[in-house]
C-alpha atoms as a PDB file:
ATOM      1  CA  UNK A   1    -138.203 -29.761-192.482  1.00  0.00           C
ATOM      2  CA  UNK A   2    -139.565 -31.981-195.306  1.00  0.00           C
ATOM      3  CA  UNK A   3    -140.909 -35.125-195.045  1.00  0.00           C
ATOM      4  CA  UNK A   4    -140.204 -37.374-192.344  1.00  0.00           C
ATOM      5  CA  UNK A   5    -139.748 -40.932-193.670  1.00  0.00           C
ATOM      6  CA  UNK A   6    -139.872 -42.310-189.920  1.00  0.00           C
ATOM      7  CA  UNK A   7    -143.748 -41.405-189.917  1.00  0.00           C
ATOM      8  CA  UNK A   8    -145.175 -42.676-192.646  1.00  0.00           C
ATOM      9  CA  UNK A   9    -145.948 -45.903-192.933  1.00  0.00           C
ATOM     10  CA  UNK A  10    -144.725 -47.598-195.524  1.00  0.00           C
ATOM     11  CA  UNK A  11    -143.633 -51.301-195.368  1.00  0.00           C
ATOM     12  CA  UNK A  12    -141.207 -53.563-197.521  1.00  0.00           C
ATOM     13  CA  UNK A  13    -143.747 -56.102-198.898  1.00  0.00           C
ATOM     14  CA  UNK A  14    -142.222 -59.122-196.645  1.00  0.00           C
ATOM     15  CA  UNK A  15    -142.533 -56.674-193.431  1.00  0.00           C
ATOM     16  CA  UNK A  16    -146.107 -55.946-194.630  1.00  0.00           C
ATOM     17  CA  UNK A  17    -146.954 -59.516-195.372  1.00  0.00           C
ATOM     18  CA  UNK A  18    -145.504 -60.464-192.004  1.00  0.00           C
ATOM     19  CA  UNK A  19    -147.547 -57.825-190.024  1.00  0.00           C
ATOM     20  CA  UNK A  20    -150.347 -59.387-191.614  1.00  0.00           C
ATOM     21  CA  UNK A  21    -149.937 -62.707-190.509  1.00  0.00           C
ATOM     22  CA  UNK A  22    -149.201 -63.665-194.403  1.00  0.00           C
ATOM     23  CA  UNK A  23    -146.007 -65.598-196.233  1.00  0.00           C
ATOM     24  CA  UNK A  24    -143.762 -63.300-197.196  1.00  0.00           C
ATOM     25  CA  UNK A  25    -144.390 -63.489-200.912  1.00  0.00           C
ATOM     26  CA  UNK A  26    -148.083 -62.510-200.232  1.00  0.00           C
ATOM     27  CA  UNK A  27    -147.603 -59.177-201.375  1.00  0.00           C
ATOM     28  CA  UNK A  28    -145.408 -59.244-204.309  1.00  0.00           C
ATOM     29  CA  UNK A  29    -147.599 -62.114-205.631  1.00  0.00           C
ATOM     30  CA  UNK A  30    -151.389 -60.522-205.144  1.00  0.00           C
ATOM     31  CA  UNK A  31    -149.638 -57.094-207.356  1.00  0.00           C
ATOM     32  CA  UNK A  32    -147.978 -59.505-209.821  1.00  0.00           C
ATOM     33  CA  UNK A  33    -150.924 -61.821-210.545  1.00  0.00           C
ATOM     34  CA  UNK A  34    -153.384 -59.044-210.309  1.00  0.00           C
ATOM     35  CA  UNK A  35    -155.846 -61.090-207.969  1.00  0.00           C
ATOM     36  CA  UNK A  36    -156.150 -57.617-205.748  1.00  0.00           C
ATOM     37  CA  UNK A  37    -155.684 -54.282-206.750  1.00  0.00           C
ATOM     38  CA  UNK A  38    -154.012 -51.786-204.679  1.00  0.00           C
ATOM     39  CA  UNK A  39    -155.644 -48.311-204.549  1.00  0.00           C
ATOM     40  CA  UNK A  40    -153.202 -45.980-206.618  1.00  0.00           C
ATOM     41  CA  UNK A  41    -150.044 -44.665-204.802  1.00  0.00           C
ATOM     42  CA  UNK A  42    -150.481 -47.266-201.990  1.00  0.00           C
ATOM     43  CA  UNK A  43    -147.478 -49.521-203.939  1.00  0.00           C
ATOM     44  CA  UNK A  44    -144.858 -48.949-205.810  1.00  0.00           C
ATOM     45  CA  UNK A  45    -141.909 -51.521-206.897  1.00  0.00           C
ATOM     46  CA  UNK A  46    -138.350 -49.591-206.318  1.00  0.00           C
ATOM     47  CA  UNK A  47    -135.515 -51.413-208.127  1.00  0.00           C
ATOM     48  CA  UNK A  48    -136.306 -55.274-207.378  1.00  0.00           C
ATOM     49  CA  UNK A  49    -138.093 -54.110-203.831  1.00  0.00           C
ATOM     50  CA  UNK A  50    -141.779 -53.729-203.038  1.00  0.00           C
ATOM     51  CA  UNK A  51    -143.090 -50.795-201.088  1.00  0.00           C
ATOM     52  CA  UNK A  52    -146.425 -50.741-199.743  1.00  0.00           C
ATOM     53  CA  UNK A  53    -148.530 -48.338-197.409  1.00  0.00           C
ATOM     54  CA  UNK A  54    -150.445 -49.029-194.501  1.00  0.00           C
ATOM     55  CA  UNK A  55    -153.323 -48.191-196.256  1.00  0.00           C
ATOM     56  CA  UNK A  56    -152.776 -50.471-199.285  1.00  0.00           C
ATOM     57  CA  UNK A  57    -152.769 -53.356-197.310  1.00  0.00           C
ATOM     58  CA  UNK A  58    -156.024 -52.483-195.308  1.00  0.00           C
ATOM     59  CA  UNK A  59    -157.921 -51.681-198.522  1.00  0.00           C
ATOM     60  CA  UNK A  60    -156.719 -55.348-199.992  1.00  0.00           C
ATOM     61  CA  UNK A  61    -156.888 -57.448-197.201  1.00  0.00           C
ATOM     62  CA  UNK A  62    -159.796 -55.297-195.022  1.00  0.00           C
ATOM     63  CA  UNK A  63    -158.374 -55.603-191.745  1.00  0.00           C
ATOM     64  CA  UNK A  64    -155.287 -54.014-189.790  1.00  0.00           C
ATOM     65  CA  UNK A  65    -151.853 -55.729-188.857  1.00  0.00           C
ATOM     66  CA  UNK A  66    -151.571 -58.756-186.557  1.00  0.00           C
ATOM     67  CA  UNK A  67    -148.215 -57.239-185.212  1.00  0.00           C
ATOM     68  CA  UNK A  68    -146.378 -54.737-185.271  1.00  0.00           C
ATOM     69  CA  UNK A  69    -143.627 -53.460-188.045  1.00  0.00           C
ATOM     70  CA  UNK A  70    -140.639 -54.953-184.749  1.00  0.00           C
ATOM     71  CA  UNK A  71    -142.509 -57.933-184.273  1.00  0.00           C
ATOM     72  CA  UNK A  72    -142.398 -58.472-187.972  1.00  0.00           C
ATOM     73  CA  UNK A  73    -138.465 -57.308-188.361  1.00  0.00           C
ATOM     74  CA  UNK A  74    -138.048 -59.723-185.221  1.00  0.00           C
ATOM     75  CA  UNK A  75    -139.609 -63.078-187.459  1.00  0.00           C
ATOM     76  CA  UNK A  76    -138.194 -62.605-190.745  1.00  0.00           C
ATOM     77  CA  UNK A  77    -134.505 -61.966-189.254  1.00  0.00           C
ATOM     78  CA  UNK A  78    -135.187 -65.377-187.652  1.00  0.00           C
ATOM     79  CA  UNK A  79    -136.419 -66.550-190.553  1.00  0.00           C
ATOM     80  CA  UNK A  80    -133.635 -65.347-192.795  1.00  0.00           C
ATOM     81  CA  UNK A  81    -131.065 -66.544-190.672  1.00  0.00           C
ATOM     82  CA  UNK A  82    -132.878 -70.097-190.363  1.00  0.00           C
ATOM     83  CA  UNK A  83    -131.951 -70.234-194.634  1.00  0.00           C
ATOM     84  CA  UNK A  84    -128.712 -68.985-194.140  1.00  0.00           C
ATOM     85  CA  UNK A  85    -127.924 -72.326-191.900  1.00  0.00           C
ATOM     86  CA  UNK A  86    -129.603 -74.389-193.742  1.00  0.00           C
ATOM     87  CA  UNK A  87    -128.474 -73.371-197.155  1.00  0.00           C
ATOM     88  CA  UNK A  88    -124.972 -73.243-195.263  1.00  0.00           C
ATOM     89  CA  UNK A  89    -125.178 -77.227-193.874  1.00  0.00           C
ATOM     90  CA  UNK A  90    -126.539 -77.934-197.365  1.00  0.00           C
ATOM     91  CA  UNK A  91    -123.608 -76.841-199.058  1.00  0.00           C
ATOM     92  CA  UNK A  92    -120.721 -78.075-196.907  1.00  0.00           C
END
C-alpha cells in the first residue's frame, strides 16, 4: 500500500489556525503577506484551499497545537453554522 493520507498530518489552514488557538485566516494571511515563511513543502495552496503540515506550523509559530485536529473540526462547524444563521436572519 502507498501512502496513507489518514497519517500524515496535514491540516486545511482554518483547522491548523484553529488547533493553534489562531483566527482562521491566520494562516492564509502570514503565506500571503510573507510576514513568516514556511519551510519548503510544509504548504502548498490546492485550487482556492490551503494545506499545511504539522511541521509548518511548529517551525512558524514555535510551539505545538492547543487542541486537537476534532476539537478544531468541533469549533469551526459551530462557527460556520453561527454565519449561516446569521447571514440567514440578515437576509429574510
Amino acid at each position: 500500500m502507498g501512502i496513507d493520507l489518514r497519517e500524515l498530518e496535514v491540516y486545511s489552514a482554518s483547522e491548523a489556525a484553529m488547533m493553534w488557538g489562531k483566527s482562521q485566516n491566520f494562516v492564509r494571511h502570514l503565506k500571503i503577506n510573507g510576514t513568516k515563511v514556511f519551510p519548503e513543502g510544509t504548504i502548498r495552496k490546492f485550487g482556492n484551499s490551503w494545506l499545511v503540515t504539522r511541521e509548518g506550523m511548529e517551525e512558524v509559530l514555535g510551539c505545538g497545537p492547543q487542541m486537537t485536529l476534532a476539537q478544531a473540526q468541533r469549533e469551526l462547524r459551530k462557527i460556520n453554522q453561527e454565519r449561516r444563521a446569521k447571514y440567514k436572519h440578515q437576509h429574510q
